[in-house]
Protein backbone atom coordinates (compact mmCIF):
# COMPACT_ATOMS: atom_id res chain seq x y z
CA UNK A 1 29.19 140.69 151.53
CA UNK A 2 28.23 141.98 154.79
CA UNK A 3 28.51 145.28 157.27
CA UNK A 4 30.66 147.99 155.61
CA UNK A 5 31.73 146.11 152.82
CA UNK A 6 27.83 146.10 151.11
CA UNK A 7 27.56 150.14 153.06
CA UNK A 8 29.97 151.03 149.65
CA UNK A 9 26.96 153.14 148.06
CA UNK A 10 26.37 155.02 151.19
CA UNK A 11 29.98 156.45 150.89
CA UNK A 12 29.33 157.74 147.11
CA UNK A 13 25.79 159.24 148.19
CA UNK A 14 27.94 161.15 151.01
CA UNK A 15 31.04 161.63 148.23
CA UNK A 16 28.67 162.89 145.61
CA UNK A 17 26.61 165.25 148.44
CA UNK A 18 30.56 166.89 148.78
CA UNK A 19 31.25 166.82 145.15
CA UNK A 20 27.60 169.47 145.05
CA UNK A 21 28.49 171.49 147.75
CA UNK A 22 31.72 171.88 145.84
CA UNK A 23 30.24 172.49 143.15
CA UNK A 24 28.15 174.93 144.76
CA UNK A 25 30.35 176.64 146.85
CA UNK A 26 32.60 177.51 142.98
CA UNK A 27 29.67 179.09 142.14
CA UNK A 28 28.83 181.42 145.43
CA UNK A 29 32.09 182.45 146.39
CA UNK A 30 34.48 184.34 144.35
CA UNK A 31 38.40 182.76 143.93
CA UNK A 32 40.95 184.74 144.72
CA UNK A 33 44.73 183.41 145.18
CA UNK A 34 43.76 183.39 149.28
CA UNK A 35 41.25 181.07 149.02
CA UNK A 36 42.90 178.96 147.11
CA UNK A 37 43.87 176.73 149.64
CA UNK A 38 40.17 176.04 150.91
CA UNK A 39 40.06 174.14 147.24
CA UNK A 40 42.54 171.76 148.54
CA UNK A 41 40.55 171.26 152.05
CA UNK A 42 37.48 170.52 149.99
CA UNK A 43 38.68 168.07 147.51
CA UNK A 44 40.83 166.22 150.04
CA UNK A 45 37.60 165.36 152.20
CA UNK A 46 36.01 164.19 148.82
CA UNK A 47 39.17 162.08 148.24
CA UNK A 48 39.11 160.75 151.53
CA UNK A 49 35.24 159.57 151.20
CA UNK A 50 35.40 158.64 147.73
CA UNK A 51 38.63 156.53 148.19
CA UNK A 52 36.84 154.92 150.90
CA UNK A 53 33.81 154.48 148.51
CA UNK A 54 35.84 153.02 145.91
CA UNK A 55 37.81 150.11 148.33
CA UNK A 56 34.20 149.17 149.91
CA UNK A 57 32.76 148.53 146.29
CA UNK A 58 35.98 147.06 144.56
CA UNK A 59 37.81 145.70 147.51
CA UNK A 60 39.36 143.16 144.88
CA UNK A 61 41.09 145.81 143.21
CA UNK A 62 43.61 146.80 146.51
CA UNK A 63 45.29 149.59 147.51
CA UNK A 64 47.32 149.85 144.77
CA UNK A 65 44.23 149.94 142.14
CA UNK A 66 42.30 152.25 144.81
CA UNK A 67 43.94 155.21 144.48
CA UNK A 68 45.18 155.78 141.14
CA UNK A 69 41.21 155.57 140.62
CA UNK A 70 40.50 158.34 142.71
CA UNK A 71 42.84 160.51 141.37
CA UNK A 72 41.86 160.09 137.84
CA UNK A 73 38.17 160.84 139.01
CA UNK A 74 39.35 163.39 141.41
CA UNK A 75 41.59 164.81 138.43
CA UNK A 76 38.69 164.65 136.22
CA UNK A 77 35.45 165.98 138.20
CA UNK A 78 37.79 168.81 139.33
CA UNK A 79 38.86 169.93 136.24
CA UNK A 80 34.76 169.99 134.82
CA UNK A 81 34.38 172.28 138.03
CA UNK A 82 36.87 174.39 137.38
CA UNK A 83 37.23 175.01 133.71
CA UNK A 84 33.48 175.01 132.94
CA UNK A 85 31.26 177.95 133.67
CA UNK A 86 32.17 181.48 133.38
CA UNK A 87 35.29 182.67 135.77
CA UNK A 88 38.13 184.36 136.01
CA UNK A 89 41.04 184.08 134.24
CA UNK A 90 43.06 181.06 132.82
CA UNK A 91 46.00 181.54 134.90
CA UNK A 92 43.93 181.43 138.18
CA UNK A 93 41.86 178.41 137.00
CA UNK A 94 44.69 176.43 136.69
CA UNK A 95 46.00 177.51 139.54
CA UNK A 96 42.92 176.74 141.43
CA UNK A 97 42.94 173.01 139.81
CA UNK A 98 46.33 172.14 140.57
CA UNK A 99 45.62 173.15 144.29
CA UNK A 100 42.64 170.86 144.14
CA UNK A 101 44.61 168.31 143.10
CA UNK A 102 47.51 168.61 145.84
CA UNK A 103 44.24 167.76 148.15
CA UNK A 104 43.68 164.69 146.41
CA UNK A 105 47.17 163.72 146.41
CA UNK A 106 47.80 164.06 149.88
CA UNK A 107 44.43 161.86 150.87
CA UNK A 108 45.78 159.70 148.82
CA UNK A 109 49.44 159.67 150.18
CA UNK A 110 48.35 159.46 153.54
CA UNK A 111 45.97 156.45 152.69
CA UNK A 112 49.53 154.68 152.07
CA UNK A 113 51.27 155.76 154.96
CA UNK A 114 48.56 156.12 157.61
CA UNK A 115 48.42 153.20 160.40
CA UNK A 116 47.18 149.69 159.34
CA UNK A 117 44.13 150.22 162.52
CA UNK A 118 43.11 153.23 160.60
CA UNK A 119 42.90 152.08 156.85
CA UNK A 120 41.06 149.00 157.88
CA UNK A 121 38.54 151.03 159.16
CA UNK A 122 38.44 153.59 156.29
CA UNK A 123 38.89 150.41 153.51
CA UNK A 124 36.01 148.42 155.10
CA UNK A 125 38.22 145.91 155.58
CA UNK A 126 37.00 145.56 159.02
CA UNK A 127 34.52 142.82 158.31
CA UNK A 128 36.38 139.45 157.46
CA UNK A 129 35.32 137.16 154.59
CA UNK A 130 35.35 133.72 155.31
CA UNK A 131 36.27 131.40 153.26
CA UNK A 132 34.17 128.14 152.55
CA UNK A 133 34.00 125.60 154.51
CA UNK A 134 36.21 122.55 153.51
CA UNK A 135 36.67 119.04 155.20
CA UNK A 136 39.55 117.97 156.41
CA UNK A 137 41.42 115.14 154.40
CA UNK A 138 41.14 111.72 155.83
């Protein structure tokens, strides 16, 4: 494979640098039902890189197979973040999950309806793989 399609682990090093700062930003700033919303914002940026990650190291898999993935991982890794760890109550954690899933839903949504010139790009489908070379019959 060649140009974006082998860049696949530089998109999880960058999707697992947002995932932290997640992380760290549950742990430094207090939830309240206002802020709820900036959930969404952060998991949809680590759908959109992650989803990206995932079609540039499984491009086999398609569209179809991309996203359901990063769902369930998005599902999962936001559900360790938010019900681990001391917090507030169980009514506002769940609260605060289900908005970070609508941000991985939408990513998600939109990587289904966006422009073919865009999801090329954001697939790393970009780079075309030849196929080999074959004769002609005689």
């Amino acid at each position: 494979m060649k140009g974006s399609l082998a860049g696949w682990w530089r998109w999880a090093i960058v999707a697992l640098l947002i995932y932290l700062g997640i992380l760290w930003s549950g742990q430094m700033l207090p939830v309240n039902p206002q802020g709820l919303w900036i959930r969404a914002g952060e998991y949809a940026l680590w759908a959109t890189v992650t989803l990206g990650a995932i079609a540039r190291f499984y491009p086999v898999l398609g569209p179809y197979g991309w996203r359901p993935v990063t769902i369930f991982l998005g599902a999962v890794l936001s559900a360790l973040e938010v019900f681990i760890g001391a917090g507030p109550d169980t009514k506002t954690r769940v609260d605060e999950w289900m908005t970070a899933l609508i941000g991985i839903a939408v990513m998600t949504i939109l990587a289904r309806v966006l422009p073919r010139a865009i999801t090329v790009i954001w697939f790393g489908q970009e780079v075309q793989k030849r196929e080999p070379y074959t004769r002609p019959p005689r």
